[in-house]
C-alpha atoms as a PDB file:
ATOM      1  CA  UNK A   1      75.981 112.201 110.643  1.00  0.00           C
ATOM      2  CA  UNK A   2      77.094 116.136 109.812  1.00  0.00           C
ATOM      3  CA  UNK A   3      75.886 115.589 106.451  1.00  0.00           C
ATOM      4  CA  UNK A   4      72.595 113.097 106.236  1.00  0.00           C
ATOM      5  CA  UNK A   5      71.799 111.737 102.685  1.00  0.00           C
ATOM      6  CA  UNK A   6      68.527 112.024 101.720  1.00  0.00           C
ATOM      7  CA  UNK A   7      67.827 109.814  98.593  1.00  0.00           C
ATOM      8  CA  UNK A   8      65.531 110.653  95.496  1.00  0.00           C
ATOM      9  CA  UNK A   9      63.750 107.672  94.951  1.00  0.00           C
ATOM     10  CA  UNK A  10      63.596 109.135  90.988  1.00  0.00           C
ATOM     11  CA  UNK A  11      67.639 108.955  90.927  1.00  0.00           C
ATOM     12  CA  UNK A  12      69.385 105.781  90.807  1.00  0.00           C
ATOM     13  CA  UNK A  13      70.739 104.030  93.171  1.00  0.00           C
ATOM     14  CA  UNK A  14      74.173 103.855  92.361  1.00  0.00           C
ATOM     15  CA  UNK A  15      74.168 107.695  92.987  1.00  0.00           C
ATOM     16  CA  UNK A  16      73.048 107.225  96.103  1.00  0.00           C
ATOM     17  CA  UNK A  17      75.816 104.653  96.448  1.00  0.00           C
ATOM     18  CA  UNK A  18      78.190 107.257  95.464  1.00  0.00           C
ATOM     19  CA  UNK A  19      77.427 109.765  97.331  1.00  0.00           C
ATOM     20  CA  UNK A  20      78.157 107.716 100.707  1.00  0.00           C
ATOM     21  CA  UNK A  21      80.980 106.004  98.965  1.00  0.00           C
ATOM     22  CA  UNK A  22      82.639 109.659  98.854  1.00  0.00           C
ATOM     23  CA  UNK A  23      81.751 110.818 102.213  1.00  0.00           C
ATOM     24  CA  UNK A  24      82.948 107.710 103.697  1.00  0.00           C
ATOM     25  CA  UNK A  25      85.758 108.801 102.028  1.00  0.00           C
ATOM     26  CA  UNK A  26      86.237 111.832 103.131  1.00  0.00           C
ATOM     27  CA  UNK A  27      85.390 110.823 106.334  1.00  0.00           C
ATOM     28  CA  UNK A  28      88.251 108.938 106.530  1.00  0.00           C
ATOM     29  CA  UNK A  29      90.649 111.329 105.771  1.00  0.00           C
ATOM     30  CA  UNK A  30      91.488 110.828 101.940  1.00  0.00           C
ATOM     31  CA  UNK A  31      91.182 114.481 101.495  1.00  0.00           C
ATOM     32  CA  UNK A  32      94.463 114.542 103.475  1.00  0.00           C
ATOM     33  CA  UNK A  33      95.880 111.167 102.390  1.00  0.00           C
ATOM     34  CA  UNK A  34      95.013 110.241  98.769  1.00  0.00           C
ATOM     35  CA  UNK A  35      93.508 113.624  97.649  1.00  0.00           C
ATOM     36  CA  UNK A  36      94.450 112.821  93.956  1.00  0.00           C
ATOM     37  CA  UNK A  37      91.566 109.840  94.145  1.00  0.00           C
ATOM     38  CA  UNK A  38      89.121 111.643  95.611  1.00  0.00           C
ATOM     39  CA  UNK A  39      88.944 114.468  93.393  1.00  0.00           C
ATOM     40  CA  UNK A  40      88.911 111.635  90.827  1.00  0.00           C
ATOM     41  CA  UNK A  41      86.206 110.056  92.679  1.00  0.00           C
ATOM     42  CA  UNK A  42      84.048 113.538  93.152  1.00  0.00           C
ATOM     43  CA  UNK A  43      84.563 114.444  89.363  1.00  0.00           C
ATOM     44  CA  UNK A  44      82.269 111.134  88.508  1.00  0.00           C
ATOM     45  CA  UNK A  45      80.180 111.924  91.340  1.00  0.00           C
ATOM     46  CA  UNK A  46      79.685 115.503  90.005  1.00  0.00           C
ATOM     47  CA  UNK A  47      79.227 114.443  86.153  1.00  0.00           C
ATOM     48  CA  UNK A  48      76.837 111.549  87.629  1.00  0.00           C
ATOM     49  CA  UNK A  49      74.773 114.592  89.522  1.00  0.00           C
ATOM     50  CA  UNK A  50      74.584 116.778  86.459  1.00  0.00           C
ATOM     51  CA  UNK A  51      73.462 113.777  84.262  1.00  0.00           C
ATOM     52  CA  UNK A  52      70.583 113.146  87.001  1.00  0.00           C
ATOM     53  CA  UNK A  53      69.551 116.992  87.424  1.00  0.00           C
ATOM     54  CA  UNK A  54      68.869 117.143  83.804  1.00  0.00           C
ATOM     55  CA  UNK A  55      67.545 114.046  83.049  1.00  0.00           C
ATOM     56  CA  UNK A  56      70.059 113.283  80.451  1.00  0.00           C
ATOM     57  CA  UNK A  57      71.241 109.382  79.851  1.00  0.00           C
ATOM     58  CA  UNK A  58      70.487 107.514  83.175  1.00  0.00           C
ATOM     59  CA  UNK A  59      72.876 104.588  81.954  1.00  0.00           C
ATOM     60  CA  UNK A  60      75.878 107.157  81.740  1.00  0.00           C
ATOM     61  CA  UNK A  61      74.648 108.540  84.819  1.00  0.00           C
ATOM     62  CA  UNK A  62      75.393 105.386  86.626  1.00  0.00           C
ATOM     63  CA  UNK A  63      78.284 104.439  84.741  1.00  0.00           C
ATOM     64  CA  UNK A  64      79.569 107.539  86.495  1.00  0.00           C
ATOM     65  CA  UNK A  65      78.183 107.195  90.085  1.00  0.00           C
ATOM     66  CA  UNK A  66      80.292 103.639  89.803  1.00  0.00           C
ATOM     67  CA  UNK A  67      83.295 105.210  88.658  1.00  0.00           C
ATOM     68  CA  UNK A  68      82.655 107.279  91.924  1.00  0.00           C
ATOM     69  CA  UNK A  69      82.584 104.924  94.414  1.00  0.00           C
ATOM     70  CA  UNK A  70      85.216 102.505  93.040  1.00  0.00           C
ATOM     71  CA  UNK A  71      87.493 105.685  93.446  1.00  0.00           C
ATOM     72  CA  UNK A  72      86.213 106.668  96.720  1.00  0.00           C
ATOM     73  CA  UNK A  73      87.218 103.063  98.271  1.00  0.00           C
ATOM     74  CA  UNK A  74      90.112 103.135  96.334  1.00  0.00           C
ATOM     75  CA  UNK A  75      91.008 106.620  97.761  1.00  0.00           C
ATOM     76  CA  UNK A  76      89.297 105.483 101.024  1.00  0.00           C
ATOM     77  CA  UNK A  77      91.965 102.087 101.399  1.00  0.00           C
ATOM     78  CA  UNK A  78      94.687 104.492 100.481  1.00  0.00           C
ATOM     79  CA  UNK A  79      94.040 106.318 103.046  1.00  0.00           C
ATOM     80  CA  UNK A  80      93.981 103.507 105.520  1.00  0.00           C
ATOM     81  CA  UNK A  81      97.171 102.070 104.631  1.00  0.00           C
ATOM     82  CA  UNK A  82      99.076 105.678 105.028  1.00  0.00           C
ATOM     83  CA  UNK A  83      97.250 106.069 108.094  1.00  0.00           C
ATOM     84  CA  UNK A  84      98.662 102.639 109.858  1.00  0.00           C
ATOM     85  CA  UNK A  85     102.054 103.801 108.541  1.00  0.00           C
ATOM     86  CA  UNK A  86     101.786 107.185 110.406  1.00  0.00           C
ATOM     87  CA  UNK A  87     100.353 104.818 113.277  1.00  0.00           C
ATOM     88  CA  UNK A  88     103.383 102.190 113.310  1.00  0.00           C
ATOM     89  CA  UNK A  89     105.909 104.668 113.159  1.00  0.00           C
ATOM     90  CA  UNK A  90     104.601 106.757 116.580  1.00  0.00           C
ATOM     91  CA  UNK A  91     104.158 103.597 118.168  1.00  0.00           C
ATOM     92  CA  UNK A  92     107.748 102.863 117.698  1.00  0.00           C
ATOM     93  CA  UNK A  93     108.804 106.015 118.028  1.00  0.00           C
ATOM     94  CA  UNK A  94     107.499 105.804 121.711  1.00  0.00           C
ATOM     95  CA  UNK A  95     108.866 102.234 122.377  1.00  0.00           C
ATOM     96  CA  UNK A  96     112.086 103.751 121.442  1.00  0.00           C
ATOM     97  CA  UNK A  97     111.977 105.900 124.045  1.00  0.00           C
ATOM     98  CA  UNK A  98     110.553 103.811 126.462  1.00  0.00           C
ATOM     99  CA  UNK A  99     113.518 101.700 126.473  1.00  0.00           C
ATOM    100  CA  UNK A 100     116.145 104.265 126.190  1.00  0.00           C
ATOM    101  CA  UNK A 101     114.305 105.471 129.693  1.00  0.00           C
ATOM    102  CA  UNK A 102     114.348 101.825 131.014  1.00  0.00           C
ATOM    103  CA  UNK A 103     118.070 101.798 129.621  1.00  0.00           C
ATOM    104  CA  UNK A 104     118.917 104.353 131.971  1.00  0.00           C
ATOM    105  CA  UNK A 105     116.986 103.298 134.612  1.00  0.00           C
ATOM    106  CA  UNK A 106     118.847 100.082 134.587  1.00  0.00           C
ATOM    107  CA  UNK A 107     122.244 102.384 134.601  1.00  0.00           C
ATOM    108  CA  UNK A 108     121.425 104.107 137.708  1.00  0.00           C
ATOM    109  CA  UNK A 109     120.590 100.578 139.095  1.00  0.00           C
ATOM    110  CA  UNK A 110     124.060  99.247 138.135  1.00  0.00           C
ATOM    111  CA  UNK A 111     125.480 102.129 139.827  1.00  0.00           C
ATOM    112  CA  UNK A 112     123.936 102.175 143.404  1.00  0.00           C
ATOM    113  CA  UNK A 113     124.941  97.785 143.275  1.00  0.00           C
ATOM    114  CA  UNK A 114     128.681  98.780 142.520  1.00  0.00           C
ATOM    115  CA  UNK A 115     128.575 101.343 145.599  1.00  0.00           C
ATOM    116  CA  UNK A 116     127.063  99.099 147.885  1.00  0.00           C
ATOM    117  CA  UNK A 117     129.562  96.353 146.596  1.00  0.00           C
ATOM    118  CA  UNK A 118     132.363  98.721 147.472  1.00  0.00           C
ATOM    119  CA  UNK A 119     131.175  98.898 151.091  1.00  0.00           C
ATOM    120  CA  UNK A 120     131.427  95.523 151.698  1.00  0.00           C
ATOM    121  CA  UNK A 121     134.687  94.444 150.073  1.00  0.00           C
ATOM    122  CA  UNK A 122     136.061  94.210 154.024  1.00  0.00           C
ATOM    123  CA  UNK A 123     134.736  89.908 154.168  1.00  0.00           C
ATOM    124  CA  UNK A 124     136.939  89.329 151.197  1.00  0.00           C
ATOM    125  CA  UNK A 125     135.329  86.039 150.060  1.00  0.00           C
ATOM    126  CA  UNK A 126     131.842  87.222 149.896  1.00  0.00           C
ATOM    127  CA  UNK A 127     133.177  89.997 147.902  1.00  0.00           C
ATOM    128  CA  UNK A 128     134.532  87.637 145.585  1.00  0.00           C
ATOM    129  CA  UNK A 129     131.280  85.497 145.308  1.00  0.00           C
ATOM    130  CA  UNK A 130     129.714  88.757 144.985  1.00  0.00           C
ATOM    131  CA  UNK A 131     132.041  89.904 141.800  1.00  0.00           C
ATOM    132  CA  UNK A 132     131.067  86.220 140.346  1.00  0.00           C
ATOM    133  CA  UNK A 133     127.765  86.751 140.878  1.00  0.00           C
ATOM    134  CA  UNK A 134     127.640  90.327 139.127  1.00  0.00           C
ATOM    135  CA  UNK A 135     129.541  89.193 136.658  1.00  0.00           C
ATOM    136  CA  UNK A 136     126.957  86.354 135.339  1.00  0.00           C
ATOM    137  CA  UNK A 137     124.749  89.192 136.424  1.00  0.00           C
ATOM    138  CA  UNK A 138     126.496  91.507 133.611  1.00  0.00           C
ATOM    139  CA  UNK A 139     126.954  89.168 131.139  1.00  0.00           C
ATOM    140  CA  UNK A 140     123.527  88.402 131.079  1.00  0.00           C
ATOM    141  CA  UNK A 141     122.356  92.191 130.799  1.00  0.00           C
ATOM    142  CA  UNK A 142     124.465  92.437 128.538  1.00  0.00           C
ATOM    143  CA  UNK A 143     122.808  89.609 126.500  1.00  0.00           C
ATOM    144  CA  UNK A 144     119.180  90.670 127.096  1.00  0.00           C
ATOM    145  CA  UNK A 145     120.739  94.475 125.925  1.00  0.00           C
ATOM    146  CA  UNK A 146     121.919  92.995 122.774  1.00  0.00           C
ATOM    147  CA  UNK A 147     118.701  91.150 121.759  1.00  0.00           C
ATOM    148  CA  UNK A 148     116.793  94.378 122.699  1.00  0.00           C
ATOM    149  CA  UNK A 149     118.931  96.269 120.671  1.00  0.00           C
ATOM    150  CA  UNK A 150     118.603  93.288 117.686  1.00  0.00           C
ATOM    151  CA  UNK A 151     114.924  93.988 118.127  1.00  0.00           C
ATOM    152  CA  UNK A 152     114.422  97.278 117.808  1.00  0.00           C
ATOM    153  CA  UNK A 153     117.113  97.320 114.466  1.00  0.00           C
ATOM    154  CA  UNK A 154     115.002  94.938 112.873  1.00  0.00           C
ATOM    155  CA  UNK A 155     111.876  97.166 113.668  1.00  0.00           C
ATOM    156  CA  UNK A 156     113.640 100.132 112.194  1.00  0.00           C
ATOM    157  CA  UNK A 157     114.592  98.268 109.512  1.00  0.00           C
ATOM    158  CA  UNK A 158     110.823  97.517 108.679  1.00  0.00           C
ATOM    159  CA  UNK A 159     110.014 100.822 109.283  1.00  0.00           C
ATOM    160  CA  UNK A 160     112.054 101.910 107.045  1.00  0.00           C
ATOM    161  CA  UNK A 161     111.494  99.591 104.277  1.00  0.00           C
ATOM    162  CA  UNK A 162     107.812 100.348 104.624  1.00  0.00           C
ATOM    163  CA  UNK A 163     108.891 104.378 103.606  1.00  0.00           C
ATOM    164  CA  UNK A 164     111.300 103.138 101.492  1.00  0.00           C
ATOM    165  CA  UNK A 165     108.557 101.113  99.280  1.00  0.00           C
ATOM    166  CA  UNK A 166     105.982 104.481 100.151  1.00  0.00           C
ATOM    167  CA  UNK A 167     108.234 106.633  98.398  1.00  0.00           C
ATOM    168  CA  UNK A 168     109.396 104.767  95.812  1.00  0.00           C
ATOM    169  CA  UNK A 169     105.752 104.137  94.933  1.00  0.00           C
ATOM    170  CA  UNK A 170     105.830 107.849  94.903  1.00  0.00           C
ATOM    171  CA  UNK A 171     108.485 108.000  92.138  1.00  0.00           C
ATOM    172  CA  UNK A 172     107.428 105.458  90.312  1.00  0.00           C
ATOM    173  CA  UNK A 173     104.015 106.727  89.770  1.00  0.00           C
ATOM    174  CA  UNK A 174     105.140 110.402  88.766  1.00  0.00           C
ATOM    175  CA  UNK A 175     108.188 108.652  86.183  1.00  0.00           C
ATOM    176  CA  UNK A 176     105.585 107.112  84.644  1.00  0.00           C
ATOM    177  CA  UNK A 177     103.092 109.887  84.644  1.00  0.00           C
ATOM    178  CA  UNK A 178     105.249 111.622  82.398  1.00  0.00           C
ATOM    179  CA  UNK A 179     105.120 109.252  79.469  1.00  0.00           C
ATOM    180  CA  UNK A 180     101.244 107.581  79.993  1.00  0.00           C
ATOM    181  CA  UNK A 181      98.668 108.558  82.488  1.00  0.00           C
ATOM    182  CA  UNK A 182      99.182 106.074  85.876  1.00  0.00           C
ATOM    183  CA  UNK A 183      96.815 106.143  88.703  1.00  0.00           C
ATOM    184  CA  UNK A 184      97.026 104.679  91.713  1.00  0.00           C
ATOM    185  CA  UNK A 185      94.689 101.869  92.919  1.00  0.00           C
ATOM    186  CA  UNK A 186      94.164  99.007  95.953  1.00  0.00           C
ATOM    187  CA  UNK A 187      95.879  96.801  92.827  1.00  0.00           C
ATOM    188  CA  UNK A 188      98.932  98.546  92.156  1.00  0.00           C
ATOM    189  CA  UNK A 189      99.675 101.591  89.603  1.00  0.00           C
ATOM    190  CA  UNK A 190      97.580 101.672  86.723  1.00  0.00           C
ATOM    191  CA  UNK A 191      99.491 103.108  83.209  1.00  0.00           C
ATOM    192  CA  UNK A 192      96.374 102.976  81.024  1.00  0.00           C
ATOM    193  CA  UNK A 193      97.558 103.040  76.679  1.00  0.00           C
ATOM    194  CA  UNK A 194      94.634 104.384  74.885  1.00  0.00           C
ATOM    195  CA  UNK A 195      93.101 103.055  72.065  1.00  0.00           C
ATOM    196  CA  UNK A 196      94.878 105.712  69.521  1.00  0.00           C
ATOM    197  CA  UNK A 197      98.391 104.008  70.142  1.00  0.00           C
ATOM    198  CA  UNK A 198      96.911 101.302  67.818  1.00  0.00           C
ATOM    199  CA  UNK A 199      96.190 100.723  64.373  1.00  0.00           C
ATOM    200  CA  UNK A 200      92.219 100.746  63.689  1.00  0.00           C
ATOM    201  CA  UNK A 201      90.814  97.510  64.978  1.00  0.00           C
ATOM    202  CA  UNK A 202      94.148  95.924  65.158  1.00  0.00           C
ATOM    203  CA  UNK A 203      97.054  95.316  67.892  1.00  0.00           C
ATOM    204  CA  UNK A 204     100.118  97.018  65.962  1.00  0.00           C
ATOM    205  CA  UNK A 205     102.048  99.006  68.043  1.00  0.00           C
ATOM    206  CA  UNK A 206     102.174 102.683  66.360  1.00  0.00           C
ATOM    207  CA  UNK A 207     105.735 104.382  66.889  1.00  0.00           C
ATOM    208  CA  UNK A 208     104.117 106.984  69.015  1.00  0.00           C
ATOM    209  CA  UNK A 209     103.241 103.807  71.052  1.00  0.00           C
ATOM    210  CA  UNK A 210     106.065 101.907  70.738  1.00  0.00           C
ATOM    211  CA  UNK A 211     108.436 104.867  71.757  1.00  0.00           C
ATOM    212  CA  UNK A 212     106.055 105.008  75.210  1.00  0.00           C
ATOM    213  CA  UNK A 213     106.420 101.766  75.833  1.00  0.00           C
ATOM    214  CA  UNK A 214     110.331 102.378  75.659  1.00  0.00           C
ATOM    215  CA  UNK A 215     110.393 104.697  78.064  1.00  0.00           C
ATOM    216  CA  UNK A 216     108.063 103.097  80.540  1.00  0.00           C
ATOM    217  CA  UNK A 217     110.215  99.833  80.048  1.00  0.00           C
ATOM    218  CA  UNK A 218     113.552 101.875  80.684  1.00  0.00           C
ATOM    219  CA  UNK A 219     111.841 102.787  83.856  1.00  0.00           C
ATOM    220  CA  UNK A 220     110.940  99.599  85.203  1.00  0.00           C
ATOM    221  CA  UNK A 221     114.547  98.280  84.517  1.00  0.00           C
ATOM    222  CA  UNK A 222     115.341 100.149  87.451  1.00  0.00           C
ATOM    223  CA  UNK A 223     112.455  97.901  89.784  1.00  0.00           C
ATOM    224  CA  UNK A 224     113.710  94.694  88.334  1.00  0.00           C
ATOM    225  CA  UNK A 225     111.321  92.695  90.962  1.00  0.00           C
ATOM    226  CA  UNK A 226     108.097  94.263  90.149  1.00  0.00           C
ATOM    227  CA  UNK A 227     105.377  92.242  88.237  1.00  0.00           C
ATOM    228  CA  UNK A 228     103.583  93.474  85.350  1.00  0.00           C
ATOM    229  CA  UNK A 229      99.918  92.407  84.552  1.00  0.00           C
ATOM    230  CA  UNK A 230      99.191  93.810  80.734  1.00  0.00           C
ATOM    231  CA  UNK A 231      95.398  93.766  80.431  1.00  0.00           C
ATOM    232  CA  UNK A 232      93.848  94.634  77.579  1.00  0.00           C
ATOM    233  CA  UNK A 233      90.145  95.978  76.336  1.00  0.00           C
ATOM    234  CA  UNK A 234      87.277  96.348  74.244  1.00  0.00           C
ATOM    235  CA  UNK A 235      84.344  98.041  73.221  1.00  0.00           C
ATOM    236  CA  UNK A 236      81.061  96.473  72.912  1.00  0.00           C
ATOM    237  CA  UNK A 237      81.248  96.171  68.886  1.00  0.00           C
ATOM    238  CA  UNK A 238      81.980  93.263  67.427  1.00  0.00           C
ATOM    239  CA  UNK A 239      80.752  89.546  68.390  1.00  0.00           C
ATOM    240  CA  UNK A 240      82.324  88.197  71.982  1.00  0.00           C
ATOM    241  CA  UNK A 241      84.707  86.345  70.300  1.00  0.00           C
ATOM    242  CA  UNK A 242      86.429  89.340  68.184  1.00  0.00           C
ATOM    243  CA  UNK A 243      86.892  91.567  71.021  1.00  0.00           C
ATOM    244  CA  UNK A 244      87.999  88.766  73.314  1.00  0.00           C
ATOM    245  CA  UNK A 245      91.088  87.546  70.580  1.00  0.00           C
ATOM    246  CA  UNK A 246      91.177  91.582  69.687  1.00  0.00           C
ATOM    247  CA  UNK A 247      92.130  92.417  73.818  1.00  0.00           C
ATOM    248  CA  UNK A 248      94.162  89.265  74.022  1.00  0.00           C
ATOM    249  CA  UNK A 249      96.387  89.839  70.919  1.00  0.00           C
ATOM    250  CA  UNK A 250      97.049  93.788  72.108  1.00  0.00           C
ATOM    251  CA  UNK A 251      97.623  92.622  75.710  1.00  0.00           C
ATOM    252  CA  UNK A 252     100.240  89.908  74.026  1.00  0.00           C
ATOM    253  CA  UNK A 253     101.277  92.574  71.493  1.00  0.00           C
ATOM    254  CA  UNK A 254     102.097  94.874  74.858  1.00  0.00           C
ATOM    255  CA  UNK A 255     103.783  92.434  76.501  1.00  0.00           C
ATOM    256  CA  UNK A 256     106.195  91.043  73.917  1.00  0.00           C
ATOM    257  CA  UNK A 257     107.417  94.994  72.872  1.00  0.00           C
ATOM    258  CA  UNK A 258     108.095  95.051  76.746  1.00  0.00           C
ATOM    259  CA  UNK A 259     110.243  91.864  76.700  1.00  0.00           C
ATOM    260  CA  UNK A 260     111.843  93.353  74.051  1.00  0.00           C
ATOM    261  CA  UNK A 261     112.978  96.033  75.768  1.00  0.00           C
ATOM    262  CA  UNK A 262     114.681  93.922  78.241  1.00  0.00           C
ATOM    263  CA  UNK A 263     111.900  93.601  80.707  1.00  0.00           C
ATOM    264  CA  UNK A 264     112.348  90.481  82.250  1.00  0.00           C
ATOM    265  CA  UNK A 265     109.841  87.755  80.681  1.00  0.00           C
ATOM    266  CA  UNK A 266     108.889  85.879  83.831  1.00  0.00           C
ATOM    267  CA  UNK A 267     107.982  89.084  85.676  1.00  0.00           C
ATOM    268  CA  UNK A 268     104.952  90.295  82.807  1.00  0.00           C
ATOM    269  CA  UNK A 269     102.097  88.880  81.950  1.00  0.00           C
ATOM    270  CA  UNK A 270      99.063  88.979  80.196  1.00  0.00           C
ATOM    271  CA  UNK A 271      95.671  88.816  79.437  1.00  0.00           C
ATOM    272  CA  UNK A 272      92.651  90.180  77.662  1.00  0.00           C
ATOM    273  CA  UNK A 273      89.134  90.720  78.669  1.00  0.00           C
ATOM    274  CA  UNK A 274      87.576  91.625  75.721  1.00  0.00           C
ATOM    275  CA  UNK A 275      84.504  94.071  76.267  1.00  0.00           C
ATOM    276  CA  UNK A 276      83.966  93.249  80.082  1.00  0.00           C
ATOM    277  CA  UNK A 277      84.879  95.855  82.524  1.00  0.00           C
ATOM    278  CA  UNK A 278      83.817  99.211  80.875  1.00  0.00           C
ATOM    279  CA  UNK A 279      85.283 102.217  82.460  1.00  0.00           C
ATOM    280  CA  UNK A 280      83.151 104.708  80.451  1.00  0.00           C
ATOM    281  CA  UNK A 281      79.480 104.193  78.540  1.00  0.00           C
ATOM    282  CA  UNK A 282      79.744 102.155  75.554  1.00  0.00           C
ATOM    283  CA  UNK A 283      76.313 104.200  73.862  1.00  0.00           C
ATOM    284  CA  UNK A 284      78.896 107.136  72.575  1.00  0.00           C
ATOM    285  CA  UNK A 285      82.020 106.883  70.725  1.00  0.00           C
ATOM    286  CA  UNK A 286      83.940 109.015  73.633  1.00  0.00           C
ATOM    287  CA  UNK A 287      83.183 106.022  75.961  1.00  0.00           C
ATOM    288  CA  UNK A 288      83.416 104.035  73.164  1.00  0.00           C
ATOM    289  CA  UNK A 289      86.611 105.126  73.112  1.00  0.00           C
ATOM    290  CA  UNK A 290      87.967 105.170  76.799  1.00  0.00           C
ATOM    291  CA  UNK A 291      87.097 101.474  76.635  1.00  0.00           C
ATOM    292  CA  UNK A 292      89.377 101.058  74.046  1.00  0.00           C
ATOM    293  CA  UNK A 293      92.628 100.513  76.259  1.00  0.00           C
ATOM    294  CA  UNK A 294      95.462  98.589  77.368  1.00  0.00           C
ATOM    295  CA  UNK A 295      96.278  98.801  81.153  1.00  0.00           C
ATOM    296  CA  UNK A 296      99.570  97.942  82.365  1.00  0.00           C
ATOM    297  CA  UNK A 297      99.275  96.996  86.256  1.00  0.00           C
ATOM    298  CA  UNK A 298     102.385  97.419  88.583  1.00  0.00           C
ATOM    299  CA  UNK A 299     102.965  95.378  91.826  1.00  0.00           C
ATOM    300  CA  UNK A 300     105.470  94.260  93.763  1.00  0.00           C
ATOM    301  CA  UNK A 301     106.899  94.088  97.402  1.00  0.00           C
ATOM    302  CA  UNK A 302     109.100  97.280  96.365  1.00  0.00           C
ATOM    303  CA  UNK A 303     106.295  99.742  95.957  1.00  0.00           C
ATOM    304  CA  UNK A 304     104.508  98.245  99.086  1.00  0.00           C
ATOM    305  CA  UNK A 305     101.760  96.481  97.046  1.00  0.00           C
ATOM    306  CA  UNK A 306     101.666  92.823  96.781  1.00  0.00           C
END
């Protein structure tokens, strides 16, 4: 509404696409919440634009207006999970303190029943049916306290748990940051091995990439419940059938150095899918070679992302 799109019916449509797909975005909040993935998201969006000003390849140019808006909703559900988490933990923040006021409320109660009790202990056997009485009374209370208090630890607890998994998302993403570049998507953390860390149109491991793929599995030793999906990728040479055995036998290849290295079997697996799902154009030998790639995708109930 602040900032109406007018499209050029000359420009694609995926740019057009994009640029809502960012404002939405923005709109929001990712600029607060998952600013990382926006400014992934407006980099396409601005390499897109330039493309489209100068008339340059309109296949790269939307190539890059998807990149955009796949990282604007990715940037865009980010936001909306870290946003419900901020929500959850004021609501129960004020139901805390509701019942610590209702708590004390019910103290003051108890207090004005044990005065008037006290005035009437003169008829001695109504003050005894009385103490019965406020005794079950009691006991009760005391029951009903208990399972409020059960409640409200067992919300904490998933409160907690919820940052817990938040920030050890957090962690995890900037450990493995430091050996191979991991993003953050709706699927989990994305480590993405390039193309280089393999022999020429085969799937041995270099030493440069199996000394990585050390360090990344020393790291997930520590998350011993997390799954691993090892995906791996092609360009567009070749027949089908090449790149598809070429992306399943690096995928494997990535997967068996990881069990290797301790990670346990039954939590990695993997697949290849060949030359589908380009992330860059496939006309140039720099998108040629971003397409190249084995992505290792992280999961799992302790980073929060099933």
């Amino acid at each position: 509404m602040l900032n109406p799109i007018t499209r050029n019916e000359r420009s694609p449509l995926e740019l057009y696409e994009a640029l809502n797909a960012v404002q939405i975005a923005e709109a929001a909040g990712a600029g607060k919440y998952a600013a990382d993935t926006l400014a992934t998201s407006k980099t396409a969006l601005k390499n897109a634009q330039d493309l489209d000003l100068h008339k340059d390849n309109r296949k790269e140019t939307i190539t890059f207006a998807r990149e955009a808006v796949q990282s604007a909703e990715d940037a865009r559900i980010i936001t909306i999970r870290k946003i419900k988490a901020e929500d959850e933990a004021a609501q129960l923040q004020a139901k805390n303190q509701a019942e610590q006021n209702a708590q004390q409320s019910q103290l003051a109660a108890q207090q004005a029943q044990l005065a008037a009790q006290q005035s009437q202990m003169a008829a001695a056997e109504q003050a005894a049916e009385r103490a019965k009485a406020d005794a079950a009374a009691a006991e009760a209370e005391a029951r009903a306290r208990q399972a409020r208090e059960a409640q409200l630890a067992a919300e904490q607890g998933a409160q907690q748990a919820s940052q817990q998994a938040e920030q050890a998302r957090e962690r995890l993403k900037d450990q493995l940051n430091q050996v191979l570049q991991t993003t953050e998507t709706a699927r989990g953390l994305i480590v993405n091995m390039s193309d280089v860390l393999f022999d020429f149109n085969k799937y041995t491991l270099k030493p440069e990439a199996r000394e990585k793929l050390a360090k990344v599995s020393g790291i997930l030793l520590a998350y011993p419940d997390l799954k691993l999906q090892v995906e791996g990728y092609t360009d567009n040479i070749g027949s089908d059938e090449y790149n598809q055995k070429l992306s399943e036998q690096r995928a494997d290849g990535v997967r068996d150095y990881l069990v290797v290295q301790s990670v346990s079997d039954a939590n990695v697996t993997a697949t290849g899918y060949g030359k589908n799902n380009p992330v860059a154009d496939n006309s140039t030998n720099g998108g040629r070679a971003q397409n190249r790639r084995v992505e290792l995708v992280v999961s799992g109930a302790a980073i929060g992302i099933q």
